[in-house]
C-alpha atoms as a PDB file:
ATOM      1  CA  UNK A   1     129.393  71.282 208.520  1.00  0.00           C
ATOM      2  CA  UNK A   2     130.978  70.137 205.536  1.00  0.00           C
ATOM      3  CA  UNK A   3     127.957  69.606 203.384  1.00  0.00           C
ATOM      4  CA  UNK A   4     126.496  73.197 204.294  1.00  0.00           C
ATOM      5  CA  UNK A   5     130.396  74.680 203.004  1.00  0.00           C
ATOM      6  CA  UNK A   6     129.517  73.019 199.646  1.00  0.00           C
ATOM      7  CA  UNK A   7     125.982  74.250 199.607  1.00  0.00           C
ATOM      8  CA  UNK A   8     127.856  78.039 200.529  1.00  0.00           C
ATOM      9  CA  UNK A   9     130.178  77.859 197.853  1.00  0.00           C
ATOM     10  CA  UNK A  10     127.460  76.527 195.253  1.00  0.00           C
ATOM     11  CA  UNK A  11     125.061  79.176 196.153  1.00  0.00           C
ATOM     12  CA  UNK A  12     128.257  82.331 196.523  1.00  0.00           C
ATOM     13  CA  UNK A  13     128.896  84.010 193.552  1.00  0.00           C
ATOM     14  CA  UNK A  14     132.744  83.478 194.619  1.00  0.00           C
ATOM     15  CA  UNK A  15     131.938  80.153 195.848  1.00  0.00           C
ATOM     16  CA  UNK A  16     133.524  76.765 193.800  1.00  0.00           C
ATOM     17  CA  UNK A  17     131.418  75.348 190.855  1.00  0.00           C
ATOM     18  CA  UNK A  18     130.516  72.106 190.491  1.00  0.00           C
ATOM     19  CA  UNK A  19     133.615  70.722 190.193  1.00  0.00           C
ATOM     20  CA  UNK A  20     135.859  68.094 191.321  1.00  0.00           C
ATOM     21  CA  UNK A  21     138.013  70.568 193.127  1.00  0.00           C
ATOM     22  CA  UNK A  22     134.686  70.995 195.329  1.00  0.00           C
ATOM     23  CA  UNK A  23     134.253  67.298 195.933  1.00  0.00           C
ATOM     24  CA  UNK A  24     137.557  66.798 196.934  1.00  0.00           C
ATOM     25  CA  UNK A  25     137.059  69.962 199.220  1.00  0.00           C
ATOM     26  CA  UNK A  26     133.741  68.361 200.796  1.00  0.00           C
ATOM     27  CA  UNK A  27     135.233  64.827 201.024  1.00  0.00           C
ATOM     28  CA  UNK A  28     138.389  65.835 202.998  1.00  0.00           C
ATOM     29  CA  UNK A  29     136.259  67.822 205.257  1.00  0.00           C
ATOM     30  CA  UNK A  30     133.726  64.750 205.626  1.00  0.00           C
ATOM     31  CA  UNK A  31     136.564  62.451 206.575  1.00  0.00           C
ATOM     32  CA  UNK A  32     137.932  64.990 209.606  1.00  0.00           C
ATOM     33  CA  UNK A  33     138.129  63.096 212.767  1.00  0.00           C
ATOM     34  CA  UNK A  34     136.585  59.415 211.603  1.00  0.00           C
ATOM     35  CA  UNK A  35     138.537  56.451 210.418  1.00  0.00           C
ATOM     36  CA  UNK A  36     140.085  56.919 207.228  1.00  0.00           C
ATOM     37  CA  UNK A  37     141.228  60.335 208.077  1.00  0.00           C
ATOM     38  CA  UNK A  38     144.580  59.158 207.252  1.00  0.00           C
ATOM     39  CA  UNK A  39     143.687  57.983 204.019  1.00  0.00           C
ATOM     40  CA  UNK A  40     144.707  60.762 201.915  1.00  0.00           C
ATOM     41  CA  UNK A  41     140.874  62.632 201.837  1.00  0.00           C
ATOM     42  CA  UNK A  42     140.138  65.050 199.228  1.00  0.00           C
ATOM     43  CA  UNK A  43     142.909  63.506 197.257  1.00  0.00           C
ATOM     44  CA  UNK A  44     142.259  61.465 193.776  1.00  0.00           C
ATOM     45  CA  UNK A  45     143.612  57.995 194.987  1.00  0.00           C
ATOM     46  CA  UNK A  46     146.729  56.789 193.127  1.00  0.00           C
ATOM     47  CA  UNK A  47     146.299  53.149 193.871  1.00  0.00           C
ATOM     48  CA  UNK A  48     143.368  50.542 192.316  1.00  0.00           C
ATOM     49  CA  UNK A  49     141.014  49.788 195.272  1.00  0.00           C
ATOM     50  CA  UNK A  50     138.056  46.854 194.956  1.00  0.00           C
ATOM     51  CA  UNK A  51     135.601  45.733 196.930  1.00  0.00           C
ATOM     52  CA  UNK A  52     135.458  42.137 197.753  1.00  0.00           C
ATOM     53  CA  UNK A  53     138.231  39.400 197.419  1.00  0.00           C
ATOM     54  CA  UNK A  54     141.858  39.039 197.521  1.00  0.00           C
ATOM     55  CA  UNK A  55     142.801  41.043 194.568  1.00  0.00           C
ATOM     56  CA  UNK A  56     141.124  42.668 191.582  1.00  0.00           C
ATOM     57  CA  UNK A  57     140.972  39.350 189.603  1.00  0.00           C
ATOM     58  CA  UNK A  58     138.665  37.744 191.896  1.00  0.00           C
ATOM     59  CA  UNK A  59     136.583  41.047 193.640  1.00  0.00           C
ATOM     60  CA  UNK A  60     133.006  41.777 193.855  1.00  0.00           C
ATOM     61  CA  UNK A  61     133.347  45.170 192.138  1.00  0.00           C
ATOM     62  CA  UNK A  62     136.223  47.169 190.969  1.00  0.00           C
ATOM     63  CA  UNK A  63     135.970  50.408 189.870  1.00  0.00           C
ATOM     64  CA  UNK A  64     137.723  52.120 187.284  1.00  0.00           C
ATOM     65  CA  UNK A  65     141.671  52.724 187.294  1.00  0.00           C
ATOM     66  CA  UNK A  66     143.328  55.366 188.890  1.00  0.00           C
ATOM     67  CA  UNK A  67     145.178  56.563 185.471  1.00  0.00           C
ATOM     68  CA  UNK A  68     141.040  57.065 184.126  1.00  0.00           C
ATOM     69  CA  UNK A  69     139.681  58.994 187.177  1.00  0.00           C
ATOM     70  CA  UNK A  70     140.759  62.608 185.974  1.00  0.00           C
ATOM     71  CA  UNK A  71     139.217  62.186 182.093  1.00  0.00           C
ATOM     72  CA  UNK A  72     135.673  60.593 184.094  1.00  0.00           C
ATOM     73  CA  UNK A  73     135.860  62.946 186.750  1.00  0.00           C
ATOM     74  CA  UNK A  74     135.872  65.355 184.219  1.00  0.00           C
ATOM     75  CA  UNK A  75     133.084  64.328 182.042  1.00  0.00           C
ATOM     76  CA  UNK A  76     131.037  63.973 185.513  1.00  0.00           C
ATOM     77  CA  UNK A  77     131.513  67.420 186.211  1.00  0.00           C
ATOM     78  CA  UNK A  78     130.611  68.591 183.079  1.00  0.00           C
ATOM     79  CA  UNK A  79     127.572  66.333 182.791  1.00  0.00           C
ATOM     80  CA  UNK A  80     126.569  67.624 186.199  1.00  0.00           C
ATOM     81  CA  UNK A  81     127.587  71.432 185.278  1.00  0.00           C
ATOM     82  CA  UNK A  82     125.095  71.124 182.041  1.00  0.00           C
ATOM     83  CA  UNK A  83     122.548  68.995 182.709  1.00  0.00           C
ATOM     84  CA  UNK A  84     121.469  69.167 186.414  1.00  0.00           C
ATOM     85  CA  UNK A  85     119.538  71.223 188.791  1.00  0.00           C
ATOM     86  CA  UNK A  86     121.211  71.623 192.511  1.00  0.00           C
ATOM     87  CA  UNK A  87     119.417  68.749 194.317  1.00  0.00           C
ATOM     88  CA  UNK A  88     119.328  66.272 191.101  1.00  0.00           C
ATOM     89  CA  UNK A  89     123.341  67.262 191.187  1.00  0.00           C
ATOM     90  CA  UNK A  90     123.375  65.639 194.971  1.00  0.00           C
ATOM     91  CA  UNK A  91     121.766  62.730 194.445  1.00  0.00           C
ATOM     92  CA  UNK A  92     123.418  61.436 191.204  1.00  0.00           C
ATOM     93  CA  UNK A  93     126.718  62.936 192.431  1.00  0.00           C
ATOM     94  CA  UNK A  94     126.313  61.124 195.578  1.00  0.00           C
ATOM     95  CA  UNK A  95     125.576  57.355 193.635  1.00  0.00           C
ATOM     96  CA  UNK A  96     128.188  57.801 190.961  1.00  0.00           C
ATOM     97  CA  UNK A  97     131.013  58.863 193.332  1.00  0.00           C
ATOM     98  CA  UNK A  98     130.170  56.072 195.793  1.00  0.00           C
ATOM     99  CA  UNK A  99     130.277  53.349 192.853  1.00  0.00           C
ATOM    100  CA  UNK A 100     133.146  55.116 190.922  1.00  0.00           C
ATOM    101  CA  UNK A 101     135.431  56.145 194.382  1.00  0.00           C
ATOM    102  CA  UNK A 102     138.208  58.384 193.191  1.00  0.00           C
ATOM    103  CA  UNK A 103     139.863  58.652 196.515  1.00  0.00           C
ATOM    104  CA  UNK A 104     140.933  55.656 199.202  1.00  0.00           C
ATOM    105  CA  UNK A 105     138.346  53.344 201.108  1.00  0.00           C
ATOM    106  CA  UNK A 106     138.066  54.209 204.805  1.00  0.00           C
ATOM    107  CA  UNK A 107     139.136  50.744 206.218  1.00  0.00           C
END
């Protein structure tokens, strides 16, 4: 199960931190067998994506550039690393990587 690996390497004194390397880890194992597997998972996507519309100019919601996602991915983790508890980690992770999606949509 992919989300029990990234509780095992949270809780494993050898385990990954909090980290984006242990996102990536967890979100290429997520994507294993469903659509989007193709989709470069655990990767840091190199393209803009948006949600919505034809092109950025005229999308619902587009999230920040590729070129920005290692400096906020960054600050997340250390945000994360400093300021939350285990399960307050999951939840907040959870919302700002869904509404700031450093890898490729699924479809």
């Amino acid at each position: 199960m992919p989300l029990s690996n990234a509780r095992g390497q949270l809780k494993s004194a050898r385990g990954l931190p909090i980290s984006t390397r242990l996102l990536n880890e967890t979100h290429r194992r997520l994507m294993r067998g469903v659509r989007g597997a193709n989709k470069q998972p655990g990767e840091i996507r190199p393209s803009q994506n948006w949600i919505g519309g034809t092109r950025p100019g005229n999308a619902v919601f587009v999230p920040a550039p590729p070129e920005e996602l290692p400096a906020l991915l960054t600050n997340f983790e250390n945000y994360l690393t400093r300021k939350m508890g285990y399960r307050r980690w999951c939840v907040l992770g959870w919302r700002t990587f869904s509404s700031r999606p450093p890898s490729l949509p699924r479809w």
